[in-house]
C-alpha atoms as a PDB file:
ATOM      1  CA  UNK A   1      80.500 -51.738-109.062  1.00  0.00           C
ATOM      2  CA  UNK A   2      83.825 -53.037-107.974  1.00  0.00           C
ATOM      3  CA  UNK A   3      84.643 -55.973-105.564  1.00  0.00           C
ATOM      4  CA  UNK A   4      87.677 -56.841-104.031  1.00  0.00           C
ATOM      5  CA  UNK A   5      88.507 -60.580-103.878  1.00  0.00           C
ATOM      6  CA  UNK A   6      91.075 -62.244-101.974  1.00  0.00           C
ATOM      7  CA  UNK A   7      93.699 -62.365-103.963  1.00  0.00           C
ATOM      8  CA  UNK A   8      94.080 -66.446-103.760  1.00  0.00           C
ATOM      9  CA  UNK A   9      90.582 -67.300-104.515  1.00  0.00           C
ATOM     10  CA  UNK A  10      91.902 -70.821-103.834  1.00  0.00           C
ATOM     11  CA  UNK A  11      89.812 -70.727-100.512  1.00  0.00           C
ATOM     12  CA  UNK A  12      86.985 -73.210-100.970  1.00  0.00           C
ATOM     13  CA  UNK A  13      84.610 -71.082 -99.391  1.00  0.00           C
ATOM     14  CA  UNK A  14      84.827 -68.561-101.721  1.00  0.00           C
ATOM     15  CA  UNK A  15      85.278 -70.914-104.529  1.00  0.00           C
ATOM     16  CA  UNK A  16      81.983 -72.378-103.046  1.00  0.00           C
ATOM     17  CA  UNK A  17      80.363 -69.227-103.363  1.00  0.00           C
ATOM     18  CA  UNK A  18      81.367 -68.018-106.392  1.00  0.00           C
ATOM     19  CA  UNK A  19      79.606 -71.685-107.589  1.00  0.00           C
ATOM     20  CA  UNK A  20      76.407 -71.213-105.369  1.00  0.00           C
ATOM     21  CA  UNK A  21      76.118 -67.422-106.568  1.00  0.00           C
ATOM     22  CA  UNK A  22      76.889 -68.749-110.735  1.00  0.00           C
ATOM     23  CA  UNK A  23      74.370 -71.439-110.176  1.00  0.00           C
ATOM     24  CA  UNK A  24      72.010 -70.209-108.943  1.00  0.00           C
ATOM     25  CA  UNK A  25      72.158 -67.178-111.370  1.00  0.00           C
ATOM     26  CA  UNK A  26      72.143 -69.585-114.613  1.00  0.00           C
ATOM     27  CA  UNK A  27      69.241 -71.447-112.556  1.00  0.00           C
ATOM     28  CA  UNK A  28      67.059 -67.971-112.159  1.00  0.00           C
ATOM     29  CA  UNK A  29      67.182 -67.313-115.598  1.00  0.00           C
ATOM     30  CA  UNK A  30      66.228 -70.219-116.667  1.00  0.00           C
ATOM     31  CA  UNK A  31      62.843 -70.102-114.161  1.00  0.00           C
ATOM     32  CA  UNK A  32      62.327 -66.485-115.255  1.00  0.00           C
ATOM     33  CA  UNK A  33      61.723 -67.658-118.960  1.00  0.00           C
ATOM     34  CA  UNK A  34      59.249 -70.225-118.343  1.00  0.00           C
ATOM     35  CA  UNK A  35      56.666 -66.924-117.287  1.00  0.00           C
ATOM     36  CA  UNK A  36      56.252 -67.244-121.098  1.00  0.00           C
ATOM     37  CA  UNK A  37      54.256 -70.586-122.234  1.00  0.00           C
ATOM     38  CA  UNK A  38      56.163 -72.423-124.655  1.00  0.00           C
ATOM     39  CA  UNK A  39      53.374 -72.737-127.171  1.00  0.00           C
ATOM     40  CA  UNK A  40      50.169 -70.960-126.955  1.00  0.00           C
ATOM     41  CA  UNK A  41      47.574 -72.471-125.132  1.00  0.00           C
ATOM     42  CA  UNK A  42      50.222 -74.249-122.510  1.00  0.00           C
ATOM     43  CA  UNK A  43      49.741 -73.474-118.753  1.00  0.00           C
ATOM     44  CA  UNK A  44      52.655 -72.481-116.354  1.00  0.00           C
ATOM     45  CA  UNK A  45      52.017 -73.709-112.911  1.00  0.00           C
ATOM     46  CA  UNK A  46      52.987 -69.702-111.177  1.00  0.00           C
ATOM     47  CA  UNK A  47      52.817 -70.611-107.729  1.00  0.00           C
ATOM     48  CA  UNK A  48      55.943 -73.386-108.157  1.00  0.00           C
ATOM     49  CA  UNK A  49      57.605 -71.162-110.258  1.00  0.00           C
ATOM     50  CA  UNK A  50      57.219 -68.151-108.083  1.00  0.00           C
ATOM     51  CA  UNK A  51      58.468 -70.489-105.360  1.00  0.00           C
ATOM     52  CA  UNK A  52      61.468 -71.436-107.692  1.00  0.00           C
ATOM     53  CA  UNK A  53      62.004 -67.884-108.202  1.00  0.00           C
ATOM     54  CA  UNK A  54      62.328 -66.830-104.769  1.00  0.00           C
ATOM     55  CA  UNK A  55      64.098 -70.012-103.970  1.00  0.00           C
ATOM     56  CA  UNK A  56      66.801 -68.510-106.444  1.00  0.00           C
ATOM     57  CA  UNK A  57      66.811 -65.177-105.201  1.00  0.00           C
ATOM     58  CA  UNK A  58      67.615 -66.432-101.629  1.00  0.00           C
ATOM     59  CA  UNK A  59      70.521 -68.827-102.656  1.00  0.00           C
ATOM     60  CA  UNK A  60      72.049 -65.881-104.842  1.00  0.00           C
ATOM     61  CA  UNK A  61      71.799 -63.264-100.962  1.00  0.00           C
ATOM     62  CA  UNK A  62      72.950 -66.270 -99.543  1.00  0.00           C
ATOM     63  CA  UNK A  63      76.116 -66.811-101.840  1.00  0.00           C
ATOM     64  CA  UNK A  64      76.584 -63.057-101.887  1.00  0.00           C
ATOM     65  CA  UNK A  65      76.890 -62.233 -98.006  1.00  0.00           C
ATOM     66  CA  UNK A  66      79.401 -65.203 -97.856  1.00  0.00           C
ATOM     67  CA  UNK A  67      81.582 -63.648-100.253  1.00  0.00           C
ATOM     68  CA  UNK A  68      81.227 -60.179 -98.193  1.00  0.00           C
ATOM     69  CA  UNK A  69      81.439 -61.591 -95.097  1.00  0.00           C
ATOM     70  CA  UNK A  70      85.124 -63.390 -96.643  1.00  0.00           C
ATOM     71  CA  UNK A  71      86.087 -60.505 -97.943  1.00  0.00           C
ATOM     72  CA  UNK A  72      85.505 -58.286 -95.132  1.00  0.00           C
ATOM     73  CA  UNK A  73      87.302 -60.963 -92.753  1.00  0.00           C
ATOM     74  CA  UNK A  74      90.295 -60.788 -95.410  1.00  0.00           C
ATOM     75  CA  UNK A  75      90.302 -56.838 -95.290  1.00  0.00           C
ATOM     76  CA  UNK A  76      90.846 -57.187 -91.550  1.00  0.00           C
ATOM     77  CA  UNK A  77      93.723 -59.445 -91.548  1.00  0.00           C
END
């Protein structure tokens, strides 16, 4: 899959993005591997992490239509 960026990713916005979409990445990962207890016996709460999950999931659309929506808007200029 290729992308085309602006070619002066200097714009906050997509600098913005680019952090929203990194952060929340990193930050989904990091939710996913609690599904496995860290010792046996230990409980993981799966409602608030499902919550976290999806919480995730939406930042990372969210970050990704901004970049397509900027790069779309560049493509037209």
């Amino acid at each position: 899959w290729s992308c085309a960026l602006p070619q002066k990713p200097a714009l906050e916005t997509v600098r913005s993005s680019l952090r929203l979409l990194n952060a929340s990445a990193y930050r989904l990962q990091s939710e996913c591997r609690k599904t496995v207890p860290p010792e046996p016996g230990a409980t993981v709460d799966y409602q608030l992490l499902t919550q976290q999950v999806i919480q995730c999931a939406y930042d990372i659309a969210k970050a990704a239509k901004q970049l397509v929506t900027i790069t779309t808007r560049e493509k037209k200029q």
